[in-house]
PDB file of N, CA and C in Angstrom:
ATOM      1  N   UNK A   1      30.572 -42.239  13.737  1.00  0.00           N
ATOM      2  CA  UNK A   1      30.644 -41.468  14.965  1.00  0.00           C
ATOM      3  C   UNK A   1      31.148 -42.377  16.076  1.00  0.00           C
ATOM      4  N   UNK A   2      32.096 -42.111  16.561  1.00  0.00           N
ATOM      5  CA  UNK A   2      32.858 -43.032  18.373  1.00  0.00           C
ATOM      6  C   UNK A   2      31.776 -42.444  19.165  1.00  0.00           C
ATOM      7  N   UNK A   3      30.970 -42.727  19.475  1.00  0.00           N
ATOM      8  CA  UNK A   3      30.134 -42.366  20.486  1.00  0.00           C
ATOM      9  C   UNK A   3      31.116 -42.258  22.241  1.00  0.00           C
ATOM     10  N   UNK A   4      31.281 -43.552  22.165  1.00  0.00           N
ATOM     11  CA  UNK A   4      31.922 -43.320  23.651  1.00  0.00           C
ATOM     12  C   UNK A   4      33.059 -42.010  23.996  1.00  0.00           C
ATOM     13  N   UNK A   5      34.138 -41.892  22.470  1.00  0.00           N
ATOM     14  CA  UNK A   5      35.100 -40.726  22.726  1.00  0.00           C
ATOM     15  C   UNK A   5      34.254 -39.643  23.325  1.00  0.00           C
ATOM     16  N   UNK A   6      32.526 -39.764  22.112  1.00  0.00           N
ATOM     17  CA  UNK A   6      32.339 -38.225  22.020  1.00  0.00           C
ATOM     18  C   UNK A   6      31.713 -37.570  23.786  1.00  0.00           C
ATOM     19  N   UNK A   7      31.043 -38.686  24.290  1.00  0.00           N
ATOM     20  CA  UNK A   7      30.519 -39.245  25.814  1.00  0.00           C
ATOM     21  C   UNK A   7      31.973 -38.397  26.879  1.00  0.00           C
ATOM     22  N   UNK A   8      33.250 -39.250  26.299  1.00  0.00           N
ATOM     23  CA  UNK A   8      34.429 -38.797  27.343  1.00  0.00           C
ATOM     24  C   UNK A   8      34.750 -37.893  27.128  1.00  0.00           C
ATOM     25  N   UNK A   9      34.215 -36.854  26.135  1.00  0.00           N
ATOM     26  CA  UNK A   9      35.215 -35.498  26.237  1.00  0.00           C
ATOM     27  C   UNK A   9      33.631 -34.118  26.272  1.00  0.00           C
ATOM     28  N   UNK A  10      32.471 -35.135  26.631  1.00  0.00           N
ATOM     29  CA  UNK A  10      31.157 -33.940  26.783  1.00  0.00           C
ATOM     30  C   UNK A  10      31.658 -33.104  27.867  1.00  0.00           C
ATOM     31  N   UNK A  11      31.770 -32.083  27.565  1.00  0.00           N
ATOM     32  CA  UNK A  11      32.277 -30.790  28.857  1.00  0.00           C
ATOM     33  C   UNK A  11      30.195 -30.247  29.393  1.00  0.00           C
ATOM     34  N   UNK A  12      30.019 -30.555  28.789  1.00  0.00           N
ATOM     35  CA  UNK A  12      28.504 -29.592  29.089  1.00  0.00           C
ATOM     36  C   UNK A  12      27.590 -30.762  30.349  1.00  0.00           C
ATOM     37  N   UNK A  13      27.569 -30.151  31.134  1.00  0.00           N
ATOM     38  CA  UNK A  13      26.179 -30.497  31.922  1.00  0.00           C
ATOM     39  C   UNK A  13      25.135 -30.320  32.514  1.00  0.00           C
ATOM     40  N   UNK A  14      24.151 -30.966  32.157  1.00  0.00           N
ATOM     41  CA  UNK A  14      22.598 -30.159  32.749  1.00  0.00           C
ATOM     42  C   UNK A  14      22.246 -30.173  34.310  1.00  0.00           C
ATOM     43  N   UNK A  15      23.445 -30.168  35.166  1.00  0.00           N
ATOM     44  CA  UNK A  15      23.165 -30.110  36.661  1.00  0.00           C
ATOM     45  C   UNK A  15      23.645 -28.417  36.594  1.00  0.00           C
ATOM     46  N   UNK A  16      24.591 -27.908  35.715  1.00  0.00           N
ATOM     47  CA  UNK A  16      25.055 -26.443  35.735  1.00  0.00           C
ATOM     48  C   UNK A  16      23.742 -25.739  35.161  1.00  0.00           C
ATOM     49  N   UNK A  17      22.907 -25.887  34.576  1.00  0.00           N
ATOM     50  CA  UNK A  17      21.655 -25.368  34.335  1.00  0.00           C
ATOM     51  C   UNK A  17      20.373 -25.096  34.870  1.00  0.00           C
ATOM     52  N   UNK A  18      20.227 -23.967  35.931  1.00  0.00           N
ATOM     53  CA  UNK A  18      18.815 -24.446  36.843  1.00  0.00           C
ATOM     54  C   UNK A  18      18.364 -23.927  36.558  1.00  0.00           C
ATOM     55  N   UNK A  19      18.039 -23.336  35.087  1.00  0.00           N
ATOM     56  CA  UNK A  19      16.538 -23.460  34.374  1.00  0.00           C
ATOM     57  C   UNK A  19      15.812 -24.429  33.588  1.00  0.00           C
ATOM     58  N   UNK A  20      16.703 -25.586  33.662  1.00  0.00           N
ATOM     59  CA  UNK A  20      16.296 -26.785  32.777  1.00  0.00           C
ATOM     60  C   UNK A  20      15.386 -27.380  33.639  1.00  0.00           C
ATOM     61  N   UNK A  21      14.247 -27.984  33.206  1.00  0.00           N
ATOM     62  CA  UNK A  21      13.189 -28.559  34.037  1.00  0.00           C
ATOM     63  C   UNK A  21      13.283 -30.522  33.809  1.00  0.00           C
ATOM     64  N   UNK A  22      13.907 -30.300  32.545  1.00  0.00           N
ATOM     65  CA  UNK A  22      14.415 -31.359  32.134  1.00  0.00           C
ATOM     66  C   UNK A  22      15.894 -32.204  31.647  1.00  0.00           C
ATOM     67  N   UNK A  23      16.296 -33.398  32.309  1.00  0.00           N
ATOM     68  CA  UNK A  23      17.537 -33.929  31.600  1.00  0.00           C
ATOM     69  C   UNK A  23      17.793 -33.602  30.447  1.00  0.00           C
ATOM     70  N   UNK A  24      19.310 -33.717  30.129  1.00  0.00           N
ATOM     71  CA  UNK A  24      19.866 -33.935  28.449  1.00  0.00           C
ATOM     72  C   UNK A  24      20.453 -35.350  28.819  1.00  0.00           C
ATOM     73  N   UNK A  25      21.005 -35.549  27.558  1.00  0.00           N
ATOM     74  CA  UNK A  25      21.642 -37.157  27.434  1.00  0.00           C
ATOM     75  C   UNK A  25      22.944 -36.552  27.879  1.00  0.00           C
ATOM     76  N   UNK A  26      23.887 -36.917  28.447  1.00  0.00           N
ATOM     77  CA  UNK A  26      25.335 -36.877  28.925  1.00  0.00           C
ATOM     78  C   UNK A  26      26.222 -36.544  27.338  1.00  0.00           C
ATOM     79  N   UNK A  27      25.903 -37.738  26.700  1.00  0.00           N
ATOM     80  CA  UNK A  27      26.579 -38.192  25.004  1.00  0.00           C
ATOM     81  C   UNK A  27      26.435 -36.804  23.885  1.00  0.00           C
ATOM     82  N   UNK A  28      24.861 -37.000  23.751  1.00  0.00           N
ATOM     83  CA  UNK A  28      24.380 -36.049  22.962  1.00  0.00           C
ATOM     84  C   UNK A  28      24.107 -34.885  22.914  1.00  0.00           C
ATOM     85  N   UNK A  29      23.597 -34.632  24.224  1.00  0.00           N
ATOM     86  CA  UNK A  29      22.824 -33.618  24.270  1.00  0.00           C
ATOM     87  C   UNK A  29      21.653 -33.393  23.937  1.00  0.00           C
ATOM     88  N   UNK A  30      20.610 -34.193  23.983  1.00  0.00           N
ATOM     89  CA  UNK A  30      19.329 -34.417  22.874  1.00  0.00           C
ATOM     90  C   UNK A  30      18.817 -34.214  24.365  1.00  0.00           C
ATOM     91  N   UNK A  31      17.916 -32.964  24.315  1.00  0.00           N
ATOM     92  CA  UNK A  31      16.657 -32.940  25.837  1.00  0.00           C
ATOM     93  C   UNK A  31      15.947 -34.192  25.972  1.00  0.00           C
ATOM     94  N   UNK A  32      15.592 -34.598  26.968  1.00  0.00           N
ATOM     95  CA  UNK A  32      14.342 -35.812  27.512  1.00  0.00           C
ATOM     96  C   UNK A  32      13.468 -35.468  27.870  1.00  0.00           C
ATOM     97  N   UNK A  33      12.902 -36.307  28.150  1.00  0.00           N
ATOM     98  CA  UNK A  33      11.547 -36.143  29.022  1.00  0.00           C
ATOM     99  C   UNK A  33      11.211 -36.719  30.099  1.00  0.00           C
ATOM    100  N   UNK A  34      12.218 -36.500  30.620  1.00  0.00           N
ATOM    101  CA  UNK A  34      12.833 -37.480  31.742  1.00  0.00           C
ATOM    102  C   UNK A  34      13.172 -35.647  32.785  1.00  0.00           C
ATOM    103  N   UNK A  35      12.311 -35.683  34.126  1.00  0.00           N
ATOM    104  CA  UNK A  35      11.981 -34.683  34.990  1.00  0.00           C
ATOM    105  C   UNK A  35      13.238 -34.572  35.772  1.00  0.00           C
ATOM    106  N   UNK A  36      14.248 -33.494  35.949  1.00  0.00           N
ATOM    107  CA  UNK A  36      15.110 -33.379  36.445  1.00  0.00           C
ATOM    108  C   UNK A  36      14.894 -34.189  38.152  1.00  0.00           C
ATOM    109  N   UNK A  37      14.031 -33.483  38.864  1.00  0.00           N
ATOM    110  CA  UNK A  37      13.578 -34.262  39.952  1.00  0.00           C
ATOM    111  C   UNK A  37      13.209 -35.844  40.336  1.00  0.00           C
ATOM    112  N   UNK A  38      13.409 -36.393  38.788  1.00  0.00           N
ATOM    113  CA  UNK A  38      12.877 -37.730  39.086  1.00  0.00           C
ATOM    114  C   UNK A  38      13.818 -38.767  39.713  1.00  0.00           C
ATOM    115  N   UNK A  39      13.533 -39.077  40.786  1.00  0.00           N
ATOM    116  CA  UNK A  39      14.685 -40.708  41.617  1.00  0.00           C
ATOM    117  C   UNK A  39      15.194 -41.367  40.418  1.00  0.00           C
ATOM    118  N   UNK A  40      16.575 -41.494  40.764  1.00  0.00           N
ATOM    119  CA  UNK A  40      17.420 -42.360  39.775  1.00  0.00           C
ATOM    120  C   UNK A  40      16.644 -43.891  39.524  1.00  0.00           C
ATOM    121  N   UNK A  41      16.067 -44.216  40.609  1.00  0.00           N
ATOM    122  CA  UNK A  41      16.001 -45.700  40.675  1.00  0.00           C
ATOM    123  C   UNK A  41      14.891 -45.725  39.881  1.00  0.00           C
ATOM    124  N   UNK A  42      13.931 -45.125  39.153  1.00  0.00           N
ATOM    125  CA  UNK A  42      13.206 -45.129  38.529  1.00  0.00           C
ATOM    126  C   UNK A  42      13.398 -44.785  37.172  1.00  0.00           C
ATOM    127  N   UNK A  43      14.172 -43.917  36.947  1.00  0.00           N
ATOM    128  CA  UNK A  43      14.769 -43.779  35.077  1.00  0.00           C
ATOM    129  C   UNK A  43      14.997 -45.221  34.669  1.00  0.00           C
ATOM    130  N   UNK A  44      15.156 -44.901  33.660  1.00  0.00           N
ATOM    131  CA  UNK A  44      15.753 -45.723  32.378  1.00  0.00           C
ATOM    132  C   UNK A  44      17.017 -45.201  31.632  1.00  0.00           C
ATOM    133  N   UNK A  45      17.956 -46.164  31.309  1.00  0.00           N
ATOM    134  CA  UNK A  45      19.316 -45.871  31.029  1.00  0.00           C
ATOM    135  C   UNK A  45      20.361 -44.567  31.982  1.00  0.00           C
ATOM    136  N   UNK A  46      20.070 -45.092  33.025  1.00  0.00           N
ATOM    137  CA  UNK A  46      20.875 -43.538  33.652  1.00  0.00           C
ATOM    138  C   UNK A  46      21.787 -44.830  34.349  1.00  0.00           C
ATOM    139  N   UNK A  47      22.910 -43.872  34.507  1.00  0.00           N
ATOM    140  CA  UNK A  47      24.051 -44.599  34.550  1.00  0.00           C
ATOM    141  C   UNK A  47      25.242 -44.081  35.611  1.00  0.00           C
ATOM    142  N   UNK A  48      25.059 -44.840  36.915  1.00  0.00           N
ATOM    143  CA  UNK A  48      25.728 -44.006  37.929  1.00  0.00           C
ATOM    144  C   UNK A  48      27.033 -43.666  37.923  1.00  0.00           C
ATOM    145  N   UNK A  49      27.069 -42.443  38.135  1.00  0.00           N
ATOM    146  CA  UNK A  49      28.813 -42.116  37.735  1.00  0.00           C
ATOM    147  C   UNK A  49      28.902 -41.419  37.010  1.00  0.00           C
ATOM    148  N   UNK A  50      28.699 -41.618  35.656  1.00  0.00           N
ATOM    149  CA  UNK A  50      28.007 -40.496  34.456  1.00  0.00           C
ATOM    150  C   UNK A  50      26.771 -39.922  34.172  1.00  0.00           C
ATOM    151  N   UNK A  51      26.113 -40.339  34.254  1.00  0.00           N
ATOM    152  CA  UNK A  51      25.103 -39.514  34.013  1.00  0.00           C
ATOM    153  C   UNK A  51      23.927 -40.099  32.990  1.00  0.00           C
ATOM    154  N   UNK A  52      22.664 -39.127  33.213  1.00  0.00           N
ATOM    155  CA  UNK A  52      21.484 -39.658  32.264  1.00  0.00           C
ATOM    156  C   UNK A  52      22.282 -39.770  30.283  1.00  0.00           C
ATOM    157  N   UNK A  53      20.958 -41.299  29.831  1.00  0.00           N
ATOM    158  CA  UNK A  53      21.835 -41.066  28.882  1.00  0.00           C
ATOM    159  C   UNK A  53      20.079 -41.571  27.878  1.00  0.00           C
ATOM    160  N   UNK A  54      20.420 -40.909  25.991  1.00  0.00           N
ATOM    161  CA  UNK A  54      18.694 -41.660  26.122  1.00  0.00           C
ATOM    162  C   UNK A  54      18.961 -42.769  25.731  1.00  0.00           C
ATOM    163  N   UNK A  55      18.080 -42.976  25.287  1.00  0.00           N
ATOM    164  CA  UNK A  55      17.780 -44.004  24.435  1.00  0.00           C
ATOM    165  C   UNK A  55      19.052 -44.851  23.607  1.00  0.00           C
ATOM    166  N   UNK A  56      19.706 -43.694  22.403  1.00  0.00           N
ATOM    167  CA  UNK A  56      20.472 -44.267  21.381  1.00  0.00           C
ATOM    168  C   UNK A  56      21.637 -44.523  22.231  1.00  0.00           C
ATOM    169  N   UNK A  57      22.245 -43.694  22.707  1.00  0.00           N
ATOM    170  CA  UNK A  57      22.956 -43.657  23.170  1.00  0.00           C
ATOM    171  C   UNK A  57      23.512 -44.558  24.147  1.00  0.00           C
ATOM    172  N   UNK A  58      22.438 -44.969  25.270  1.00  0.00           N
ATOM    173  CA  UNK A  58      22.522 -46.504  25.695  1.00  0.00           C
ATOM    174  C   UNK A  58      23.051 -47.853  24.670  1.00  0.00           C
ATOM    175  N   UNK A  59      21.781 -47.735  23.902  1.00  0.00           N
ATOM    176  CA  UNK A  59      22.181 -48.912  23.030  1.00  0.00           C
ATOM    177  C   UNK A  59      23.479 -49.159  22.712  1.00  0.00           C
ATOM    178  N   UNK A  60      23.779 -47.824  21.950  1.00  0.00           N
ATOM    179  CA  UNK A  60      25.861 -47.587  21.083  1.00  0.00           C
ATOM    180  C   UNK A  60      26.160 -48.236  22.138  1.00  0.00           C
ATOM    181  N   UNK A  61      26.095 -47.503  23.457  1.00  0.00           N
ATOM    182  CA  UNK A  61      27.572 -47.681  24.738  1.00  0.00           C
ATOM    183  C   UNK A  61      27.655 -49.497  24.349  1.00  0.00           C
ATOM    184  N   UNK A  62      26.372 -50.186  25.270  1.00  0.00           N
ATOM    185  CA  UNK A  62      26.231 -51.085  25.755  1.00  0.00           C
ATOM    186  C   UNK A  62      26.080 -52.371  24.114  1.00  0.00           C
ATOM    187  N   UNK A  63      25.642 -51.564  23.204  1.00  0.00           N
ATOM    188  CA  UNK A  63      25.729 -52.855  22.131  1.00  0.00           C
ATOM    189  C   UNK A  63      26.922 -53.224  21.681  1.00  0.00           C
ATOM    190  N   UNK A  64      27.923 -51.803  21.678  1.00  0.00           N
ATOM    191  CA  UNK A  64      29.518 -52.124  21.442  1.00  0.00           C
ATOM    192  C   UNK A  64      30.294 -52.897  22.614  1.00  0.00           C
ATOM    193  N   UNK A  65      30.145 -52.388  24.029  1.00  0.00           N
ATOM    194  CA  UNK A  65      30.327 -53.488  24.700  1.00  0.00           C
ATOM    195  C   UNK A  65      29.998 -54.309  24.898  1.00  0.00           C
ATOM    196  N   UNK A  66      28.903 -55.223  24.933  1.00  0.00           N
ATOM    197  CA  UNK A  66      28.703 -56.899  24.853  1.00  0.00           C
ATOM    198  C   UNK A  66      28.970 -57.008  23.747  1.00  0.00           C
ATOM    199  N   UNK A  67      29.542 -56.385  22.293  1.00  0.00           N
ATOM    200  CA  UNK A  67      30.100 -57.506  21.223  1.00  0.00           C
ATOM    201  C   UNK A  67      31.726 -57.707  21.210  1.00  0.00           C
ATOM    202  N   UNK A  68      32.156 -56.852  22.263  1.00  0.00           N
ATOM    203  CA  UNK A  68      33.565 -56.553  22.478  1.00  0.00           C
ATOM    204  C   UNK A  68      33.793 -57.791  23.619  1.00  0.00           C
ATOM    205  N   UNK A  69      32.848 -58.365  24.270  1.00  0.00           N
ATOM    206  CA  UNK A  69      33.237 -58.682  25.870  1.00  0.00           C
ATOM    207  C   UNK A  69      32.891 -60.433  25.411  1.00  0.00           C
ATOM    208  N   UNK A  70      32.357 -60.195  24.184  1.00  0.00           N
ATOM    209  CA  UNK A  70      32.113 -62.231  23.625  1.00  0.00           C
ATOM    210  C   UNK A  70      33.021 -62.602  23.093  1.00  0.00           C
TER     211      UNK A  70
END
């Protein structure tokens, strides 16, 4: 799976949804548990510019780039 392609061509977002009480990942789409209302500066892996992202998805972005950038 290219994660990052699949990231640049996500058309869907959970700011167009105001019945969601909760984030999706930008990448995946996998719901969180991460409170739509919650201050950026307090998440984990959210990523200004794009958007919340979880867990795996962090890792892919960021483990493929630092082995690309050594």
């Amino acid at each position: 799976m290219d994660i990052e392609n699949m990231c640049l061509e996500s058309a869907a977002d959970n700011r167009d949804n105001p019945d969601s009480l909760y984030e999706t990942c930008v990448c995946c789409h996998k719901r969180l548990k991460i409170p739509r209302n919650q201050e950026i500066e307090f998440r984990s892996f959210y990523i200004e510019g794009a958007g919340q992202l979880c867990y795996d998805c962090y890792q892919e972005l960021y483990r493929k780039n630092s082995v690309q950038t050594q």
